[in-house]
Protein backbone atom coordinates (compact mmCIF):
# COMPACT_ATOMS: atom_id res chain seq x y z
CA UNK A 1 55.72 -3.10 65.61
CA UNK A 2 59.18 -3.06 64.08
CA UNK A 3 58.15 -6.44 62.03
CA UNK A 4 55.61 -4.74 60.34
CA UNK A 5 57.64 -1.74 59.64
CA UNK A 6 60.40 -3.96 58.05
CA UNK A 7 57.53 -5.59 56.04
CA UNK A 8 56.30 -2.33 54.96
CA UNK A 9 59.81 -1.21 53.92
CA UNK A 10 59.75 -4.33 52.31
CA UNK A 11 56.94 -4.00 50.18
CA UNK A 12 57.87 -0.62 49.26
CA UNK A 13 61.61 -1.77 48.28
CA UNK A 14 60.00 -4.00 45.77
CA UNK A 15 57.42 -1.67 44.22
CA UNK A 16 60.31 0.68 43.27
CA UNK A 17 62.67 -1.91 42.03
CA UNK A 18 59.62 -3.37 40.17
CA UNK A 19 58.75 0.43 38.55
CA UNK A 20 62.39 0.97 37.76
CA UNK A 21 62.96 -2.57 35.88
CA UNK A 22 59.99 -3.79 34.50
CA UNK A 23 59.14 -1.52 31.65
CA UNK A 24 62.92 -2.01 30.35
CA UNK A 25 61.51 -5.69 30.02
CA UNK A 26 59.50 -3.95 26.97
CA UNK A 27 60.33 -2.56 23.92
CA UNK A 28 58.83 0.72 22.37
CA UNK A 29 57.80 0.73 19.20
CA UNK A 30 59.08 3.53 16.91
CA UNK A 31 58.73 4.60 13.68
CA UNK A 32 62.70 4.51 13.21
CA UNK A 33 65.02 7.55 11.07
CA UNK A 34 64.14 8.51 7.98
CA UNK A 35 65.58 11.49 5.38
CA UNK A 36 62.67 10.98 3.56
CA UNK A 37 59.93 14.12 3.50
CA UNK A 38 56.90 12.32 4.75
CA UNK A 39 55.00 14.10 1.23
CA UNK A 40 55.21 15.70 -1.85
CA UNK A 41 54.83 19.12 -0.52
CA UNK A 42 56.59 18.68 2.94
CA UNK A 43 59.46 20.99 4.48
CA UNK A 44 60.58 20.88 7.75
CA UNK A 45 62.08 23.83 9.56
CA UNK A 46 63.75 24.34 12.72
CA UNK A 47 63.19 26.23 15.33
CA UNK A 48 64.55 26.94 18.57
CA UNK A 49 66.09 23.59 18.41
CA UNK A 50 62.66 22.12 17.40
CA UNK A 51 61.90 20.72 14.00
CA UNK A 52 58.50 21.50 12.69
CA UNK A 53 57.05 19.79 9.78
CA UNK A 54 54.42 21.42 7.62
CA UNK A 55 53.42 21.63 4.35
CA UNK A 56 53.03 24.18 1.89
CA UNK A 57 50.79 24.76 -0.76
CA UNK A 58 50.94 27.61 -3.30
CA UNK A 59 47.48 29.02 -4.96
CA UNK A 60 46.32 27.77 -8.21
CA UNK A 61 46.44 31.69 -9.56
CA UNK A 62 49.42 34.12 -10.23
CA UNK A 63 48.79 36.53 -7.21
CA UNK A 64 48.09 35.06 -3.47
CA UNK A 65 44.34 36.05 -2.55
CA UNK A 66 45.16 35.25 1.30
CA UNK A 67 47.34 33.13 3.36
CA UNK A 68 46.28 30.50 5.64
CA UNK A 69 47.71 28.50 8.45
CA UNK A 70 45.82 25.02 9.47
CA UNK A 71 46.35 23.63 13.16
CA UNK A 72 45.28 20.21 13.99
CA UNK A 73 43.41 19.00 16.87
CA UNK A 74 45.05 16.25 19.47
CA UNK A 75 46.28 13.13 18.00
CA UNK A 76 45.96 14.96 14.43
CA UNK A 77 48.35 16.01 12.24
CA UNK A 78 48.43 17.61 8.34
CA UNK A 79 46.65 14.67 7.52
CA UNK A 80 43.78 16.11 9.18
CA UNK A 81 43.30 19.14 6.53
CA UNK A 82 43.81 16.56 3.52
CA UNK A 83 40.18 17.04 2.21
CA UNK A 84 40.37 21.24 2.35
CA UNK A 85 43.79 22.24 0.98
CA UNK A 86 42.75 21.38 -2.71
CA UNK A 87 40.02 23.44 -2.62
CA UNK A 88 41.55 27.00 -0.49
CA UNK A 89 44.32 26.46 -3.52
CA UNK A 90 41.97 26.71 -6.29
CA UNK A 91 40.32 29.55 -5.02
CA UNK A 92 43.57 31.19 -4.92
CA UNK A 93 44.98 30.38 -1.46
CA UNK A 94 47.94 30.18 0.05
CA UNK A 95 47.59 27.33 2.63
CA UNK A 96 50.07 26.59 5.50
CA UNK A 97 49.31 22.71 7.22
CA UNK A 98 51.82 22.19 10.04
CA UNK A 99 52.30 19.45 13.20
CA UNK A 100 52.57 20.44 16.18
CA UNK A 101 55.66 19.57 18.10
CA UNK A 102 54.90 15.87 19.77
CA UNK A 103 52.46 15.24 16.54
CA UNK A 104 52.89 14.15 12.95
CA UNK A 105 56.39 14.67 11.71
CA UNK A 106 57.53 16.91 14.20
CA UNK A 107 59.99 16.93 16.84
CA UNK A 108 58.55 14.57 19.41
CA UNK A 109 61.61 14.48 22.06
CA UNK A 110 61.50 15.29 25.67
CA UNK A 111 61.89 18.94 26.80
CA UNK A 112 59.39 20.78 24.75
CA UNK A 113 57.11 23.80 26.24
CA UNK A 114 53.33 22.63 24.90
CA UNK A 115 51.53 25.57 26.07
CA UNK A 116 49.62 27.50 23.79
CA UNK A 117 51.60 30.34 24.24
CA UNK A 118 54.72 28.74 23.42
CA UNK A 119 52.98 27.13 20.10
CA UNK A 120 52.09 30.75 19.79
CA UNK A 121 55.72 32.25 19.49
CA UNK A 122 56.88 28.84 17.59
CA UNK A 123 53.85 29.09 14.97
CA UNK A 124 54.72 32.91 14.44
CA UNK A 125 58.58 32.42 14.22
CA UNK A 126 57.64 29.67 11.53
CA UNK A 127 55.50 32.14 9.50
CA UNK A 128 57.81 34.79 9.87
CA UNK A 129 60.52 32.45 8.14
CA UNK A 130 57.99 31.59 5.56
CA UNK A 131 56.97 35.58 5.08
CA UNK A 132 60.64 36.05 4.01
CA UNK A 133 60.55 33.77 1.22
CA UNK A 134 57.55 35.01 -0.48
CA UNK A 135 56.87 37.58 -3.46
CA UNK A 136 57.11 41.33 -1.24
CA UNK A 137 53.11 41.49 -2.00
CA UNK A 138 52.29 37.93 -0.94
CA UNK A 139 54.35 38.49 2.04
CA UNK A 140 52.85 41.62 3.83
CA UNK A 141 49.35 39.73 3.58
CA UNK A 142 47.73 38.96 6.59
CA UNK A 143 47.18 35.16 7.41
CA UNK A 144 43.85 33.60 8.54
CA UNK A 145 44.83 31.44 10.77
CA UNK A 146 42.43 28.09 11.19
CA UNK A 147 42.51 25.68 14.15
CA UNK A 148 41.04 21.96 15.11
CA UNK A 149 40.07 21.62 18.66
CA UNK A 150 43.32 21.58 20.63
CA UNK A 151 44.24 23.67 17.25
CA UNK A 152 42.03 26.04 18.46
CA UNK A 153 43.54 27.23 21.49
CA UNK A 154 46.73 27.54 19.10
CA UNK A 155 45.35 29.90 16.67
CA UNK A 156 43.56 31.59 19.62
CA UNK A 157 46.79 32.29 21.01
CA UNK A 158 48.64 33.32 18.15
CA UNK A 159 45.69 36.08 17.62
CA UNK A 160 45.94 37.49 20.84
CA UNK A 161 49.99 37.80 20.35
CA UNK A 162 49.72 39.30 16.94
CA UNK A 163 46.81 40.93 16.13
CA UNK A 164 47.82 43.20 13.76
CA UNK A 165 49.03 40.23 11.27
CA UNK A 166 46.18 38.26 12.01
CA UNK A 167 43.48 38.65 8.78
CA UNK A 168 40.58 36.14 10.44
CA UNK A 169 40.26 33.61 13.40
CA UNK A 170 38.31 30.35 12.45
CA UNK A 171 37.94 27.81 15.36
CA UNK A 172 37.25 24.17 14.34
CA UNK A 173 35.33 22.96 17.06
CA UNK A 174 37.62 24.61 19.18
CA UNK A 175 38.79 23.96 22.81
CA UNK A 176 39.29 27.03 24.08
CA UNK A 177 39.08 27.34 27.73
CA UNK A 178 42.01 26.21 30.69
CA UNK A 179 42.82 22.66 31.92
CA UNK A 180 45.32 21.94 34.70
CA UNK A 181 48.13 20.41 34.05
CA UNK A 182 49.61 21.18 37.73
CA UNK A 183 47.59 18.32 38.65
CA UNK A 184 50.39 16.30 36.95
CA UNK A 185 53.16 14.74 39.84
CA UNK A 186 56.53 15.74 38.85
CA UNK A 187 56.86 11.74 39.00
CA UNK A 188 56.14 11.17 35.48
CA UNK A 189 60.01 12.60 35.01
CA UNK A 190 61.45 9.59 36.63
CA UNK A 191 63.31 7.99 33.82
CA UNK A 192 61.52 4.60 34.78
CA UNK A 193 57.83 6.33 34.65
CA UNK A 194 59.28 7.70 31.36
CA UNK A 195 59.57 4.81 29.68
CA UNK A 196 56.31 2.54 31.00
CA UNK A 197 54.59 5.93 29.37
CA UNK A 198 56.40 4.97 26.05
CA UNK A 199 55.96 1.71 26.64
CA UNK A 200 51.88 1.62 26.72
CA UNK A 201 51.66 4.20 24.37
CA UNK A 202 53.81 2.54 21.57
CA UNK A 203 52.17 -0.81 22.16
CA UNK A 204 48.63 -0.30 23.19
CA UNK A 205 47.34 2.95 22.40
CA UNK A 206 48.84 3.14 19.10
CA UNK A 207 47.06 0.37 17.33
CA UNK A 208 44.95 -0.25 14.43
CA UNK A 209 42.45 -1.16 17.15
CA UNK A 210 42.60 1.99 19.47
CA UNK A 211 43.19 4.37 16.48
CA UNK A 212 39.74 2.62 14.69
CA UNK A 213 37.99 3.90 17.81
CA UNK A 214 39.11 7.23 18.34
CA UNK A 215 38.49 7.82 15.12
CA UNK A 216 34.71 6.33 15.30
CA UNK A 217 33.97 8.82 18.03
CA UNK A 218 35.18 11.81 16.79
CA UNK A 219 33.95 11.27 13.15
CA UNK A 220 30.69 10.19 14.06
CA UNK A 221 31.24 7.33 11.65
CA UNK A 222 33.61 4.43 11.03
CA UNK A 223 36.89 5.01 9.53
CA UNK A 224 38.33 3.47 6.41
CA UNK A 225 41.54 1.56 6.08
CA UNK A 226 42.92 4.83 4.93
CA UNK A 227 42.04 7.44 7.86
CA UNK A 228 43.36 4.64 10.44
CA UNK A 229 46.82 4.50 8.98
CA UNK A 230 46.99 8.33 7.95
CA UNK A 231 46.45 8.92 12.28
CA UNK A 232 48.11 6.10 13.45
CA UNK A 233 51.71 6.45 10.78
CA UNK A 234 51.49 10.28 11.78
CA UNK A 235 51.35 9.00 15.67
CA UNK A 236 54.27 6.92 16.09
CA UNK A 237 57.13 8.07 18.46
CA UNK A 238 60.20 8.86 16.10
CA UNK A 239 62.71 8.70 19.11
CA UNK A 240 62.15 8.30 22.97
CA UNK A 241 62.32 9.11 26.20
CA UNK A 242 59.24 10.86 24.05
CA UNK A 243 57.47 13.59 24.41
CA UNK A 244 54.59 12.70 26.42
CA UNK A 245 55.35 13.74 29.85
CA UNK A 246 56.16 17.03 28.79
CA UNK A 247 52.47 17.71 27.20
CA UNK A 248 50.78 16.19 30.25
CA UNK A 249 52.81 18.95 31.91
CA UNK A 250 52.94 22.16 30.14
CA UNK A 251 49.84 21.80 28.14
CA UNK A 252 47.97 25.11 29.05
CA UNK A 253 45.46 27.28 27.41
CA UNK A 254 45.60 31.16 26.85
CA UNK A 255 42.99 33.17 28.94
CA UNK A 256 40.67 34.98 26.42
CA UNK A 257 40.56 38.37 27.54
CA UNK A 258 42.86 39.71 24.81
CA UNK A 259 40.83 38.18 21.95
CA UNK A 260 37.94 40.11 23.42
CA UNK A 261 39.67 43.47 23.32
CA UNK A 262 40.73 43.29 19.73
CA UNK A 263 38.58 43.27 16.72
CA UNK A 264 39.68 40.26 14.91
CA UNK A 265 36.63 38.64 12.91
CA UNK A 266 36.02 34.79 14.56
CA UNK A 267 34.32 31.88 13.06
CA UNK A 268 33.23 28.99 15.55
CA UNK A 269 32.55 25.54 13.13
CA UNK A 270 31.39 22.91 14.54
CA UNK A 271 29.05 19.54 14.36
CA UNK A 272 26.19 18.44 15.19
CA UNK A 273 27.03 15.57 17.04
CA UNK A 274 29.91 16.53 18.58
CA UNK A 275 30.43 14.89 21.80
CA UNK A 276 34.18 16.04 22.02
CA UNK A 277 33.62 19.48 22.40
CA UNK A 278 29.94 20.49 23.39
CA UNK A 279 28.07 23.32 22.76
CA UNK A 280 28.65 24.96 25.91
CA UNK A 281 31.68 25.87 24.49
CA UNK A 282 30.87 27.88 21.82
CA UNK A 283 27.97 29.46 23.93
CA UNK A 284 30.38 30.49 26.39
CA UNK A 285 33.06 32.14 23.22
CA UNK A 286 29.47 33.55 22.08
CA UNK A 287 28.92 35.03 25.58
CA UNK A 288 32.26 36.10 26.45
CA UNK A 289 32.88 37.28 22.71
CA UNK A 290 29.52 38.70 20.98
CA UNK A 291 31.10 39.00 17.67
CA UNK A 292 31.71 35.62 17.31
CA UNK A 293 29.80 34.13 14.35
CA UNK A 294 28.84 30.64 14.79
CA UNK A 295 27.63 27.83 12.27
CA UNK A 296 26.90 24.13 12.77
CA UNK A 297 27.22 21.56 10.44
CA UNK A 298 24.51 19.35 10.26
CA UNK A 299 25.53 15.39 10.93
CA UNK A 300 28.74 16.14 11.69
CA UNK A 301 30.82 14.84 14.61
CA UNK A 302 34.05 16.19 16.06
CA UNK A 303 36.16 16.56 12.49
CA UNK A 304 33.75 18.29 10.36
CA UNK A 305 36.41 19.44 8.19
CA UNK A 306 37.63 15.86 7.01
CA UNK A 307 33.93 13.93 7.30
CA UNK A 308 31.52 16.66 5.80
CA UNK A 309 34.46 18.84 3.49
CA UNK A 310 31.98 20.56 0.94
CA UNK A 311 29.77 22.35 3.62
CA UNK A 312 33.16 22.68 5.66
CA UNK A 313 34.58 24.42 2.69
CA UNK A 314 31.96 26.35 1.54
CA UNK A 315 31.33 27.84 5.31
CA UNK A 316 35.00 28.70 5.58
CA UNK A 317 35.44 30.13 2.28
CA UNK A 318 32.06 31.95 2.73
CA UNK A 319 34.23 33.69 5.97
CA UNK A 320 37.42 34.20 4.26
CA UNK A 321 35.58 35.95 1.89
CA UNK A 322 33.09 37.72 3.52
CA UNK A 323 34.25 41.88 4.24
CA UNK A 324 34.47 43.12 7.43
């Protein structure tokens, strides 16, 4: 009995000296220090020791019609929006693309809260900075706020928090309702687990390969040359241990109930052929929310807003637009 104990003990000795030493055997691919602003119209600001990156785009005319704040979906970025900006500017916009902390440009280190309701306060705190810069009228303007699947749950939040400075509510085939991220052991902390995370995302995940395919499913379409390395530049880890087993952690939705109370006009977009986020979804916002106006795009897929932009435009502009 004790021989088999001892082998057992054994076995288990070299498991954990295997996990703690073989994914230092790897490297992790980043995307190494730069002071350069990723484009033309990027700023970063930081917050709470986090430093967002977003971009800012004035309106075409004197005199701000409306402000509006994009949110991308997972593995998105500002890059996401590139095909809708353009046109929210010409019609007299002010538009507000930002990344997420973990996405894009922005702060991807360990330690960061990724619950909605902390994107919430660190989304506001950014607009409130922004608010301060602006022409007094341009300022005190409410801002539609505008949000891609994971996006969604942002914007969600941030209308619940501050309804009163919230104009509209547009959810991009939005996912809405709670996962579980308790379900997460505390494991993926240890340093070791850490950096096998880093390692297999850095090396196999992000790829031209892996990227090609997400991007097939959730566009409903293959990607060019173009799309591939606007996700997959925006994706790579600036710095590690990286953010990763934070967001498996903390990522939590917002219950609903407050967006019910309040009055807040919503917008549900979505595809077609969405496989990401099904119907059920918006039938259960629909349910739970009556005033929720819905529209489907015809042949779209997940991104509806970068694969189909003039009906995507035209339906959100149509929203903006519409009075209460």
């Amino acid at each position: 009995m004790n021989k088999w104990i001892k082998r057992i003990l054994l076995f288990i000795l070299i498991i954990f000296v295997s996990i703690s030493i073989l994914p230092y055997l790897f490297t992790v691919k980043t995307s190494g220090p730069t002071n350069e602003k990723p484009f033309i119209e990027s700023s970063f600001q930081n917050i709470d020791t986090i430093d967002l990156h977003y971009r800012f785009y004035s309106p075409i005319t004197d005199e701000a019609k409306g402000k509006i704040i994009m949110v991308h979906g997972l593995g998105g970025s500002t890059f996401s929006w590139r095909n809708n900006v353009q046109q929210l500017q010409d019609e007299g916009y002010l538009v507000l693309t930002v990344d997420l902390p973990g996405f894009g440009y922005s702060d991807k280190s360990l330690g960061t809260d990724h619950s909605q309701e902390a994107r919430s306060e660190l989304l506001w705190s950014l607009l409130d900075t922004i608010d301060l810069s602006l022409a007094e009228d341009t300022g005190k303007l409410d801002w539609t706020l505008v949000g891609h699947s994971m996006g969604g749950g942002t914007v969600s939040a941030m209308a619940m928090n501050r309804s009163e400075d919230t104009e509209k509510l547009v959810l991009v085939s939005g996912a809405l309702f709670d996962n579980n991220p308790s379900a997460i052991p505390n494991l993926i902390y240890y340093a070791p687990i850490r950096r096998a995370i880093d390692v297999v995302y850095s090396n196999v995940i992000l790829t031209n390969t892996r990227i090609e395919s997400f991007l097939s499913s959730a566009y409903g379409r293959n990607p060019s040359k173009k799309e591939v390395e606007g996700y997959l530049n925006a994706l790579k880890l600036s710095e590690t241990p990286s953010f990763i087993p934070n967001f498996l952690k903390t990522t939590k939705s917002k219950p609903l109930e407050k967006l019910e109370k309040n009055k807040i006009p919503i917008l549900f977009l979505t595809g077609e052929n969405d496989t990401w986020v099904p119907e059920e979804q918006y039938k259960k916002l629909k349910e739970l929310i009556p005033r929720t106006k819905v529209n489907v795009i015809e042949g779209a897929a997940h991104c509806s807003m970068e694969t189909h932009p003039k009906e995507f435009n035209s339906l959100l502009l149509d929203f903006i637009e519409e009075k209460d």
